[in-house]
PDB file of N, CA and C in Angstrom:
ATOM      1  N   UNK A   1     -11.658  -1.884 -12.799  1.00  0.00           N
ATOM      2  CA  UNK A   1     -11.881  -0.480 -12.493  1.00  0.00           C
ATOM      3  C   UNK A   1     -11.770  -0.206 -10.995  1.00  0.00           C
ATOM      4  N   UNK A   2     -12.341  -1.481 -10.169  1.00  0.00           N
ATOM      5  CA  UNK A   2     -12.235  -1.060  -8.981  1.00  0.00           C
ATOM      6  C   UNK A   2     -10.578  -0.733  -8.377  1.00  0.00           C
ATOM      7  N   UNK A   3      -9.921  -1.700  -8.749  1.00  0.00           N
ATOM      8  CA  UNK A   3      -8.416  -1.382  -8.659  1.00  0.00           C
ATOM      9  C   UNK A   3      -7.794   0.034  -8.877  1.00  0.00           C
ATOM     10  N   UNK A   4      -7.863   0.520 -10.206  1.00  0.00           N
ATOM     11  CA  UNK A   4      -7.712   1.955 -10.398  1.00  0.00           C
ATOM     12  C   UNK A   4      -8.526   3.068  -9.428  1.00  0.00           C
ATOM     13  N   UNK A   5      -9.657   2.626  -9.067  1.00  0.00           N
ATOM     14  CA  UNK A   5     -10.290   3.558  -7.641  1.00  0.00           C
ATOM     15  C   UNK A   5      -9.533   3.431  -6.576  1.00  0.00           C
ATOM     16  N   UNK A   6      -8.884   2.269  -5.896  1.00  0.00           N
ATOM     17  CA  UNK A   6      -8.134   2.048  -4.627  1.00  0.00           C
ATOM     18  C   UNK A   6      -6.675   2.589  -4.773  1.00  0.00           C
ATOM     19  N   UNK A   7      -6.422   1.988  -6.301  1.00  0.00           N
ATOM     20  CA  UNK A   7      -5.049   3.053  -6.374  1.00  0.00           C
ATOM     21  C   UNK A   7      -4.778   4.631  -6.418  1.00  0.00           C
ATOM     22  N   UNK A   8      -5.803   4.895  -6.958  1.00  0.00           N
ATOM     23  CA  UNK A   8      -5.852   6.646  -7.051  1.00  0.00           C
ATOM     24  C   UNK A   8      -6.316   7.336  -5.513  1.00  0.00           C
ATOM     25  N   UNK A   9      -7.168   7.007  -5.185  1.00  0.00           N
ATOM     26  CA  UNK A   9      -7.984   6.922  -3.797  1.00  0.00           C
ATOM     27  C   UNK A   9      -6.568   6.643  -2.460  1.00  0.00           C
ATOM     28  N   UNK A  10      -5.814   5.320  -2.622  1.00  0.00           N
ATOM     29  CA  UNK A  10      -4.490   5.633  -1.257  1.00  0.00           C
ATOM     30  C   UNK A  10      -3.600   6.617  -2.179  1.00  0.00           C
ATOM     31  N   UNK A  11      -3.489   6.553  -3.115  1.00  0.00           N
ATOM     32  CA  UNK A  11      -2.385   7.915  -3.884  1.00  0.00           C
ATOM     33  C   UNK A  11      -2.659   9.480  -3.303  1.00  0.00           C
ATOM     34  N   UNK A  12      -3.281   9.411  -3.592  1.00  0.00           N
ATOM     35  CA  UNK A  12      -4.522  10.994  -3.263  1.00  0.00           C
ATOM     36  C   UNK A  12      -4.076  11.153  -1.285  1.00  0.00           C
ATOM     37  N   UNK A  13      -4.862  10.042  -1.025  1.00  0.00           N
ATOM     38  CA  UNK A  13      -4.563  10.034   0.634  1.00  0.00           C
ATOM     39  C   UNK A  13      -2.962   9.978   1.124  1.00  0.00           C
ATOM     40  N   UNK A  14      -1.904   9.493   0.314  1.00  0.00           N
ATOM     41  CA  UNK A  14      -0.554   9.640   1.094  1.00  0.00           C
ATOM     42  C   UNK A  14      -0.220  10.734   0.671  1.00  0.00           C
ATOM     43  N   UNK A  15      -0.053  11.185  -0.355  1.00  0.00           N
ATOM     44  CA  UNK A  15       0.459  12.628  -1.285  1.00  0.00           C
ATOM     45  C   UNK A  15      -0.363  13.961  -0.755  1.00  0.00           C
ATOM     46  N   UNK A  16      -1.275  13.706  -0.497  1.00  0.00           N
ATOM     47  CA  UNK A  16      -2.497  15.444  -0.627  1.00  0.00           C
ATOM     48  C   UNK A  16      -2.988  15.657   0.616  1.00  0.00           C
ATOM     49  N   UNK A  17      -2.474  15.043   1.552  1.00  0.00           N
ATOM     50  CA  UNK A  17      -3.356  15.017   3.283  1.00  0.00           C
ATOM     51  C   UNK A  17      -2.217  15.655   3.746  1.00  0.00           C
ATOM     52  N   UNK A  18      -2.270  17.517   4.206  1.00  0.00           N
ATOM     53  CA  UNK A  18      -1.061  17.725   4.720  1.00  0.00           C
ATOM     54  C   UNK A  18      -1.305  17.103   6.299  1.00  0.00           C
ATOM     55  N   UNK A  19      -0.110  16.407   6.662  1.00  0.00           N
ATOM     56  CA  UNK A  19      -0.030  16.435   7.915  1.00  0.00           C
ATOM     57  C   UNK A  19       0.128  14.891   7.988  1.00  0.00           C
ATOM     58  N   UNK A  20      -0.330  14.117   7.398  1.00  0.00           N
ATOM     59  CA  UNK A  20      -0.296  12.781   7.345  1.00  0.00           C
ATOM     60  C   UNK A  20       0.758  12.182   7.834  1.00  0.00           C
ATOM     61  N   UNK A  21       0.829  11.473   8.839  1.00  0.00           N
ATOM     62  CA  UNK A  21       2.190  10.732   9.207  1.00  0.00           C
ATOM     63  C   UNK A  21       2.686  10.069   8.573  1.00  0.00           C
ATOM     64  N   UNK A  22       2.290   9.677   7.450  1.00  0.00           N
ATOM     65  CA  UNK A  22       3.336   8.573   6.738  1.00  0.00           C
ATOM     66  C   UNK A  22       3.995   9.602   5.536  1.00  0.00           C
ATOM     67  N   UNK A  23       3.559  10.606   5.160  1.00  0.00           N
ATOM     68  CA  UNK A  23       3.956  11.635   5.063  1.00  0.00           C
ATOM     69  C   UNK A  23       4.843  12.412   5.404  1.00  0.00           C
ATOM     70  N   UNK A  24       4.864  13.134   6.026  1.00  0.00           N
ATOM     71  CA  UNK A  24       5.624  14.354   6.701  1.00  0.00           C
ATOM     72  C   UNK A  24       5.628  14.036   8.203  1.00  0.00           C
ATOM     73  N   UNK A  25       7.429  13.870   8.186  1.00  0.00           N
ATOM     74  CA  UNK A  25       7.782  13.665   9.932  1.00  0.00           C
ATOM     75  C   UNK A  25       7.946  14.671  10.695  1.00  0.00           C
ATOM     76  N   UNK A  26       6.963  14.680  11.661  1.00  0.00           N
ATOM     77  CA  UNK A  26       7.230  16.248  12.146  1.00  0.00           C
ATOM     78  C   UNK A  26       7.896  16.342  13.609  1.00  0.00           C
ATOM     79  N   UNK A  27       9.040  15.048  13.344  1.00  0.00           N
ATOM     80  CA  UNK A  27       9.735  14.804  14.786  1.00  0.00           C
ATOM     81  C   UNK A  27      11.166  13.888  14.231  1.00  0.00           C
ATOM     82  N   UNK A  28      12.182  13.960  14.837  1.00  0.00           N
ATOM     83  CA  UNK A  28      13.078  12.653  14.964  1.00  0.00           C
ATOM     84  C   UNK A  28      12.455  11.280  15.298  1.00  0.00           C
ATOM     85  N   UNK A  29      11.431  11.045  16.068  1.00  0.00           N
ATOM     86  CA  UNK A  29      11.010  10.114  16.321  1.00  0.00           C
ATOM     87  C   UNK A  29      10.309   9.462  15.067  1.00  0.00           C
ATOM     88  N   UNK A  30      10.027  10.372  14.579  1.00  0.00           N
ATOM     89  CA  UNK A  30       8.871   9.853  13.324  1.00  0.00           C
ATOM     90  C   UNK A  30       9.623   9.755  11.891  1.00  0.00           C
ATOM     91  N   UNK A  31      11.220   9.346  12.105  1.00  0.00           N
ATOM     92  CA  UNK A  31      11.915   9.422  10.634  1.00  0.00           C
ATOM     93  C   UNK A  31      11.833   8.445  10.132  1.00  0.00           C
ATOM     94  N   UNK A  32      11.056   6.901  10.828  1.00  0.00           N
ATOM     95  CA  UNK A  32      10.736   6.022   9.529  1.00  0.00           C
ATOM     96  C   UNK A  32       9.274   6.082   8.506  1.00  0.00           C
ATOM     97  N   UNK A  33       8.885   7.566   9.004  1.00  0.00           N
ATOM     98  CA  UNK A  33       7.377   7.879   7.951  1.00  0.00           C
ATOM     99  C   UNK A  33       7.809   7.778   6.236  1.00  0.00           C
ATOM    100  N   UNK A  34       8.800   8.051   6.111  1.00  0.00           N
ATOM    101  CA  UNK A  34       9.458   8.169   4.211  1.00  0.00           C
ATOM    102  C   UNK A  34       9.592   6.793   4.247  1.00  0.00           C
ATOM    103  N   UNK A  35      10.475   5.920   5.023  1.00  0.00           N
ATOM    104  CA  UNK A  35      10.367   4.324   4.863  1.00  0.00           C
ATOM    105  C   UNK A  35       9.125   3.466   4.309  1.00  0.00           C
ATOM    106  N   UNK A  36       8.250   3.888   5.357  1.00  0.00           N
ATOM    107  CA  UNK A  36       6.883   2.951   5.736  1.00  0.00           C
ATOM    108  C   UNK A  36       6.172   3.814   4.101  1.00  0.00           C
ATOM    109  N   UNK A  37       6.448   5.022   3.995  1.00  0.00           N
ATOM    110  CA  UNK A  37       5.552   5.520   2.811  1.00  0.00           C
ATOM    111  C   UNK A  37       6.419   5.035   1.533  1.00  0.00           C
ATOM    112  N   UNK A  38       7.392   4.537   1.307  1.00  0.00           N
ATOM    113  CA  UNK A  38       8.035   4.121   0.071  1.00  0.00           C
ATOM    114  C   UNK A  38       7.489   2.747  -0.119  1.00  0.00           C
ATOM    115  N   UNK A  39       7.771   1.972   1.078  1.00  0.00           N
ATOM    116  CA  UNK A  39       6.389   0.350   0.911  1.00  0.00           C
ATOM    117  C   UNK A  39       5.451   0.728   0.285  1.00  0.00           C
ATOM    118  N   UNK A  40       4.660   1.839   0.788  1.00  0.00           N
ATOM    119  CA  UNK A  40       3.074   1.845   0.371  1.00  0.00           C
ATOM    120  C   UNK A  40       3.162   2.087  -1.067  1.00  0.00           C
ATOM    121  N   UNK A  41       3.614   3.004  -1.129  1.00  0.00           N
ATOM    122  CA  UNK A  41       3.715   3.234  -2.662  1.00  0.00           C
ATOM    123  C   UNK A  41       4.309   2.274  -3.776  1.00  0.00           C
ATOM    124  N   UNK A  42       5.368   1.355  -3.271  1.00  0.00           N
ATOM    125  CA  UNK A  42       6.050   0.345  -4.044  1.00  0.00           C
ATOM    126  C   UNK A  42       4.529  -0.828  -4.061  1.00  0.00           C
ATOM    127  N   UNK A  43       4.022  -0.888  -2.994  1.00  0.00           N
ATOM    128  CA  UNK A  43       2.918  -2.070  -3.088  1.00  0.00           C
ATOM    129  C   UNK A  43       1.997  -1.186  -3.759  1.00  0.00           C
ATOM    130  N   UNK A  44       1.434  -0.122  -4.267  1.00  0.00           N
ATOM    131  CA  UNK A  44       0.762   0.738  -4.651  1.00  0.00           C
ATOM    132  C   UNK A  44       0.947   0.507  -6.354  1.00  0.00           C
ATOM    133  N   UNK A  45       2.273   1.014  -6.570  1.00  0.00           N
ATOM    134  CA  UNK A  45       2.949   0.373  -8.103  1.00  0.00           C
ATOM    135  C   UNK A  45       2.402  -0.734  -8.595  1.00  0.00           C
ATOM    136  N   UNK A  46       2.359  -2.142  -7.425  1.00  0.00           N
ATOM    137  CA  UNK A  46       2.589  -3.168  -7.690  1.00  0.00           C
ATOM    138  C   UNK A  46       0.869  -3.664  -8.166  1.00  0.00           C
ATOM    139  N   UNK A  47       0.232  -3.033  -7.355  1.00  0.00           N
ATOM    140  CA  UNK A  47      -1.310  -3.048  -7.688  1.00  0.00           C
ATOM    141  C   UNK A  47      -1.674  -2.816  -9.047  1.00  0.00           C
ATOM    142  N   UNK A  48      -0.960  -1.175  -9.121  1.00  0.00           N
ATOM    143  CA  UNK A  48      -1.486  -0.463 -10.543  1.00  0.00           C
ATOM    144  C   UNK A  48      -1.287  -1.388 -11.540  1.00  0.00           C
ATOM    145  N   UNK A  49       0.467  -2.324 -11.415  1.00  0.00           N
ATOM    146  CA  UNK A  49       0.612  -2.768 -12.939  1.00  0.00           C
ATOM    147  C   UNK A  49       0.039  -4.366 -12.723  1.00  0.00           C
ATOM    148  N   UNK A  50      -0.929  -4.912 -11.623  1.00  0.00           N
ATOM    149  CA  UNK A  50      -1.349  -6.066 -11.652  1.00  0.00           C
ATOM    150  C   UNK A  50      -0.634  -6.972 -11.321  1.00  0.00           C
ATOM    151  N   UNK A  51       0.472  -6.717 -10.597  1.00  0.00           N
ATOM    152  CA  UNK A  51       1.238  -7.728 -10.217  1.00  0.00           C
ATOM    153  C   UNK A  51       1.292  -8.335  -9.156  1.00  0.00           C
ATOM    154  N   UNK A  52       0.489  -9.359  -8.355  1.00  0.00           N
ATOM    155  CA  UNK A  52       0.779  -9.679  -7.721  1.00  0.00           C
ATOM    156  C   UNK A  52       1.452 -10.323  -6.652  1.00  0.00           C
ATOM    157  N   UNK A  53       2.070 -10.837  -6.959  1.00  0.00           N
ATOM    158  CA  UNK A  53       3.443 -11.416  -6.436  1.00  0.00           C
ATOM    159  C   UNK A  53       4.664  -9.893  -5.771  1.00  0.00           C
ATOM    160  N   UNK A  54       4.549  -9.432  -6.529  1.00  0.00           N
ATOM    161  CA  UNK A  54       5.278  -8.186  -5.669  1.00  0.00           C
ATOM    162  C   UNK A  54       4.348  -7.434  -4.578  1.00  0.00           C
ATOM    163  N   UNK A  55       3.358  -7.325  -4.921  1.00  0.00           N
ATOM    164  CA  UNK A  55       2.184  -6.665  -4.136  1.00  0.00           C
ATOM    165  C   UNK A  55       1.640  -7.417  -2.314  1.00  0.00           C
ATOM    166  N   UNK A  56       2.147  -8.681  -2.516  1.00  0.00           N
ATOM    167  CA  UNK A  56       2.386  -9.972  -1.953  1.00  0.00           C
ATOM    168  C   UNK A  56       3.553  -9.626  -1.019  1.00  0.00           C
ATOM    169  N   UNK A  57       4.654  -9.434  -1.918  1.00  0.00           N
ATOM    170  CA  UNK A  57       5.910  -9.330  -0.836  1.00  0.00           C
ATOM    171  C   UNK A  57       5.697  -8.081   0.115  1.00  0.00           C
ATOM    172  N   UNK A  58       5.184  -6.865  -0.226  1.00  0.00           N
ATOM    173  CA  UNK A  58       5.205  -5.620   0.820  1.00  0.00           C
ATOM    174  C   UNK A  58       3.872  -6.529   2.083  1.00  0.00           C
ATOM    175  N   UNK A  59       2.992  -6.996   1.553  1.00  0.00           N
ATOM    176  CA  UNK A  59       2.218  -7.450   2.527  1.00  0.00           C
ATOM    177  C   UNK A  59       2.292  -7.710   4.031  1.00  0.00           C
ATOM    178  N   UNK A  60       1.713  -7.648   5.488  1.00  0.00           N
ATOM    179  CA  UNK A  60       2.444  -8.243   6.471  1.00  0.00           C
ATOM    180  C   UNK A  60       2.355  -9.321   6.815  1.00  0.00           C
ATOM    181  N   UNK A  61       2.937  -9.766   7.421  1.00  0.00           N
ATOM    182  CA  UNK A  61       2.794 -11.564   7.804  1.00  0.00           C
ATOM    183  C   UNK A  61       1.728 -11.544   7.853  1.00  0.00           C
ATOM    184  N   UNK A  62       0.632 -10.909   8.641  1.00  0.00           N
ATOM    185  CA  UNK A  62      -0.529 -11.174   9.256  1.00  0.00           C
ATOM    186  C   UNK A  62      -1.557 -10.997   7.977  1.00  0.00           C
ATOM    187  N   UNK A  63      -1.349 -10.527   7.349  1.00  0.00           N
ATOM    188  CA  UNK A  63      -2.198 -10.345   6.034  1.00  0.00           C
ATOM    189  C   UNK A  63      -2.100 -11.496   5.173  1.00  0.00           C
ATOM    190  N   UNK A  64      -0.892 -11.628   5.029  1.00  0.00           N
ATOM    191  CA  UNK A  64      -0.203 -13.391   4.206  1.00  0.00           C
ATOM    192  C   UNK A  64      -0.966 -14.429   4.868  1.00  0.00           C
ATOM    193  N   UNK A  65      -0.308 -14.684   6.581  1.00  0.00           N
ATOM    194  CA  UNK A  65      -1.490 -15.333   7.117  1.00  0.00           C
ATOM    195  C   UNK A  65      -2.726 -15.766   6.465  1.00  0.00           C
ATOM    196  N   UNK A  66      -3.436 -14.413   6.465  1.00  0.00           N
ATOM    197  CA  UNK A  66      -5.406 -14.466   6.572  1.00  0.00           C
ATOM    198  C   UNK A  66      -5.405 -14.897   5.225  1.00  0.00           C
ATOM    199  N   UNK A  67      -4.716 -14.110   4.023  1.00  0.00           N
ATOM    200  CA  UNK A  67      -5.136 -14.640   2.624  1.00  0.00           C
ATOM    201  C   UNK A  67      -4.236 -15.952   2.071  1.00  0.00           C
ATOM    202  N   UNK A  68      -3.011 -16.110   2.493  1.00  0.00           N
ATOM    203  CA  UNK A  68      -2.337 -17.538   2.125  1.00  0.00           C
ATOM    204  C   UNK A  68      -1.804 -17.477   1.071  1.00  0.00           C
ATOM    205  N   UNK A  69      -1.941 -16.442  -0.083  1.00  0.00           N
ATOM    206  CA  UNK A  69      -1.310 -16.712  -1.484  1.00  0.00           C
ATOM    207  C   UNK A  69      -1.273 -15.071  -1.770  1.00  0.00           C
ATOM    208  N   UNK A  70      -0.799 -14.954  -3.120  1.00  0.00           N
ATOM    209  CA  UNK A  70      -0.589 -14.030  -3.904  1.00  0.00           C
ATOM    210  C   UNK A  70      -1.799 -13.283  -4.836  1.00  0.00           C
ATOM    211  N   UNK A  71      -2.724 -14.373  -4.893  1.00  0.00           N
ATOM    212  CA  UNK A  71      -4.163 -14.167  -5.915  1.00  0.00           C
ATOM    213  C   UNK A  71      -5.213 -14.495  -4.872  1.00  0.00           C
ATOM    214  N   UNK A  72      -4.829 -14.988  -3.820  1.00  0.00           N
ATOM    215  CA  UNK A  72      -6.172 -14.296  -3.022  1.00  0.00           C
ATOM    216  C   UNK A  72      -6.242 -13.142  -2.402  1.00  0.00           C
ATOM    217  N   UNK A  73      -5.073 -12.119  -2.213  1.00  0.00           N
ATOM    218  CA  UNK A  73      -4.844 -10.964  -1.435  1.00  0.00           C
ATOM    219  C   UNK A  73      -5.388 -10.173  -2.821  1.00  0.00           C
ATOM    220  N   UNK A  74      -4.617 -10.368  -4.101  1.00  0.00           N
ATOM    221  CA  UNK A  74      -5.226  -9.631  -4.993  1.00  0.00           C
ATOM    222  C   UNK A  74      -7.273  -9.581  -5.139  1.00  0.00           C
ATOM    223  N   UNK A  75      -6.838 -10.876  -5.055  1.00  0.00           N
ATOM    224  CA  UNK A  75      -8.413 -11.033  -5.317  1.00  0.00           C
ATOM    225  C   UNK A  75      -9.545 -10.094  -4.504  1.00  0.00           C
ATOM    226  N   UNK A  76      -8.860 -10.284  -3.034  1.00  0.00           N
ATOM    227  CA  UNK A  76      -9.765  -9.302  -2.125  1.00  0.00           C
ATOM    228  C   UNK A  76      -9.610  -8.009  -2.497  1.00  0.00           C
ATOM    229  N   UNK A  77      -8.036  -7.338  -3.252  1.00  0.00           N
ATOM    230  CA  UNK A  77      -8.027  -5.586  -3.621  1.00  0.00           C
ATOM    231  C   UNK A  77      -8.773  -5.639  -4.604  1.00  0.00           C
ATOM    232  N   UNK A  78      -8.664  -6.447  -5.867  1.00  0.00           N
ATOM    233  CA  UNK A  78      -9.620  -6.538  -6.490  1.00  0.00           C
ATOM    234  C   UNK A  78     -11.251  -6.042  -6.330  1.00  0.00           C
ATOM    235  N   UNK A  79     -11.550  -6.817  -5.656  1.00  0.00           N
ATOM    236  CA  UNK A  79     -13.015  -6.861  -5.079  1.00  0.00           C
ATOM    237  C   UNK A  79     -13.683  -5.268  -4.283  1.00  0.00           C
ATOM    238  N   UNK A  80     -12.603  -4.657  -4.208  1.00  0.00           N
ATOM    239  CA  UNK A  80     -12.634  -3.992  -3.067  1.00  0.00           C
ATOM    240  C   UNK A  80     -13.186  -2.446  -3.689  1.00  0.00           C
TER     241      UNK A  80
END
């Protein structure tokens, strides 16, 4: 259940926050906001249907780093 709270909860926050930068670019400078927001949402997907290993790949190094695998990153959204 907690999973379905974190997924609905960043859904809600990229989609419904006008103004949000990962959102709506409100410059040339800011035209990789649709990029960086198609990750979120593809790792967002990847949560909803439990998959970790894809959820894994959007991850950043530095996150891979700290958790080391695929089921401990879940494990911590899990938890969360």
């Amino acid at each position: 259940m907690k999973l379905r709270q974190f997924v609905c909860s960043a859904w809600m926050a990229l989609i419904c926050v006008p103004g949000a930068g990962l959102v709506w670019a409100d410059s040339p400078e800011q035209t990789a906001g649709p990029e960086i927001r198609g990750v979120i949402i593809s790792q967002i997907v990847a949560f909803a249907s439990d998959d970790a290993e894809a959820a894994w790949q959007y991850a950043s190094e530095d996150i891979q780093q700290q958790f080391g695998s695929p089921d401990a990153f879940m494990g911590m959204v899990r938890s969360r």
